[in-house]
Protein backbone atom coordinates (compact mmCIF):
# COMPACT_ATOMS: atom_id res chain seq x y z
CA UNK A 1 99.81 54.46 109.92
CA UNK A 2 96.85 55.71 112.00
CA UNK A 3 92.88 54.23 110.56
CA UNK A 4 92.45 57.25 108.77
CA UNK A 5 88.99 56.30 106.96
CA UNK A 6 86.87 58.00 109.08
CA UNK A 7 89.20 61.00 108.82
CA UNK A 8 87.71 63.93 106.56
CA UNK A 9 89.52 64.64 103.59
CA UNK A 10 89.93 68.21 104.37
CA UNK A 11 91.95 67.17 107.44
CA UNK A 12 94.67 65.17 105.93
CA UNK A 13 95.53 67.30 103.17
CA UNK A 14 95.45 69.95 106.21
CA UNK A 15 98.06 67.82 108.38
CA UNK A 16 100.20 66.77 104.93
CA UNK A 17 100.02 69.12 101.96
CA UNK A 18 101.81 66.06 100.19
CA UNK A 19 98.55 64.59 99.93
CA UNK A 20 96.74 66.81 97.60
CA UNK A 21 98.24 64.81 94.45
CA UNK A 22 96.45 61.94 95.64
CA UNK A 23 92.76 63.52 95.86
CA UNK A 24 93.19 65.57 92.35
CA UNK A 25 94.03 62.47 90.81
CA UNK A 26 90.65 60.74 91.64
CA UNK A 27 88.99 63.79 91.27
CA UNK A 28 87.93 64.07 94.81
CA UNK A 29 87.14 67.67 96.08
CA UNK A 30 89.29 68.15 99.03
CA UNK A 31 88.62 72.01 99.60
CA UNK A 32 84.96 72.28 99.09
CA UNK A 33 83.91 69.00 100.27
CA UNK A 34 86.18 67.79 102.67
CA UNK A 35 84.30 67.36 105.29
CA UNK A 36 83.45 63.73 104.19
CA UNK A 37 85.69 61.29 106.10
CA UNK A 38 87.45 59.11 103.31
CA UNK A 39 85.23 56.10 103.91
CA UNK A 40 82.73 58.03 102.30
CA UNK A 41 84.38 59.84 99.52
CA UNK A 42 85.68 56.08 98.61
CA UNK A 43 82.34 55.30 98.38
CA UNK A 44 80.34 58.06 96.62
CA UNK A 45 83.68 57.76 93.80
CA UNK A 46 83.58 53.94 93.87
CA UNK A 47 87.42 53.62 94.57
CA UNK A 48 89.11 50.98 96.95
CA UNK A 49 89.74 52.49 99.92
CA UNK A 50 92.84 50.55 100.73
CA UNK A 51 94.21 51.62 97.46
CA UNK A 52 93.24 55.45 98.31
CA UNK A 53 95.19 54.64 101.95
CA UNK A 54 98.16 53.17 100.22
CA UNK A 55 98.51 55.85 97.69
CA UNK A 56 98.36 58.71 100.52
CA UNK A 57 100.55 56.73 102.66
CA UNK A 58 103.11 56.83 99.80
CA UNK A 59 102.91 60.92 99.44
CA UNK A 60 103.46 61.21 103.24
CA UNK A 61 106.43 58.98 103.08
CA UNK A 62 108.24 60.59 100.06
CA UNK A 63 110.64 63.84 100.52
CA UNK A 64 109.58 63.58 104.36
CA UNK A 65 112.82 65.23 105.82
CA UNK A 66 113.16 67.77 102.54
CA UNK A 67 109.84 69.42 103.29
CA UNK A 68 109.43 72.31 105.56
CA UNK A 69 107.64 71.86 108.72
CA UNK A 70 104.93 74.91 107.72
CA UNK A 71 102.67 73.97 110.61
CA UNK A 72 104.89 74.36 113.49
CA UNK A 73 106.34 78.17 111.73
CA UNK A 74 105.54 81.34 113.55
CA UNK A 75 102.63 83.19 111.59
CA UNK A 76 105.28 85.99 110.63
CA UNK A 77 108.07 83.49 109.46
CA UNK A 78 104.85 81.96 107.22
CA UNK A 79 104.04 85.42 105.77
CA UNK A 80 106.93 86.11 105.01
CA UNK A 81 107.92 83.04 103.63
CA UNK A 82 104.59 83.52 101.16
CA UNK A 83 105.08 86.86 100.52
C-alpha cells in the first residue's frame, strides 16, 4: 500500500468510499475536516496510526471486485444511477 499518512483524510475516503467505516468509528470528521493528512488526525485523536492504516487497508481490500467503479462512470450514468 502507498505511505498514506501524509494523505488528508478527505482524499482517501474520496478515492475509496469503503473507507468511511473506518473514520466514523474513531470519530474522525472526514467531511468537514479532512483536510488534515492522517498523521495528524492520529495525533490530535491519540490513535496508532499503524492501526488506523491497517484498519483502512482492510476496507479497501474487502468486496474489491463487487463494488462499482463510481469514479471512472460518465456524469449521466452517475445521475442516473442516484436518481
Amino acid at each position: 500500500m502507498e505511505n498514506i499518512d501524509k494523505k488528508p483524510v478527505g482524499q482517501i475516503v474520496a478515492e475509496d468510499f469503503r473507507t468511511w467505516p473506518v473514520f466514523e468509528s474513531h470519530k474522525i470528521d472526514y467531511y468537514n475536516k479532512g483536510r488534515q493528512s492522517l498523521q495528524d488526525v492520529t495525533n490530535e485523536h491519540k490513535i496508532d496510526l499503524q492501526l488506523l492504516i491497517n484498519e483502512i487497508t482492510e476496507k479497501k481490500e474487502t468486496q474489491a471486485e463487487a463494488d462499482p467503479d463510481f469514479n471512472s462512470w460518465p456524469l449521466d450514468d452517475l445521475s442516473e444511477y442516484i436518481i
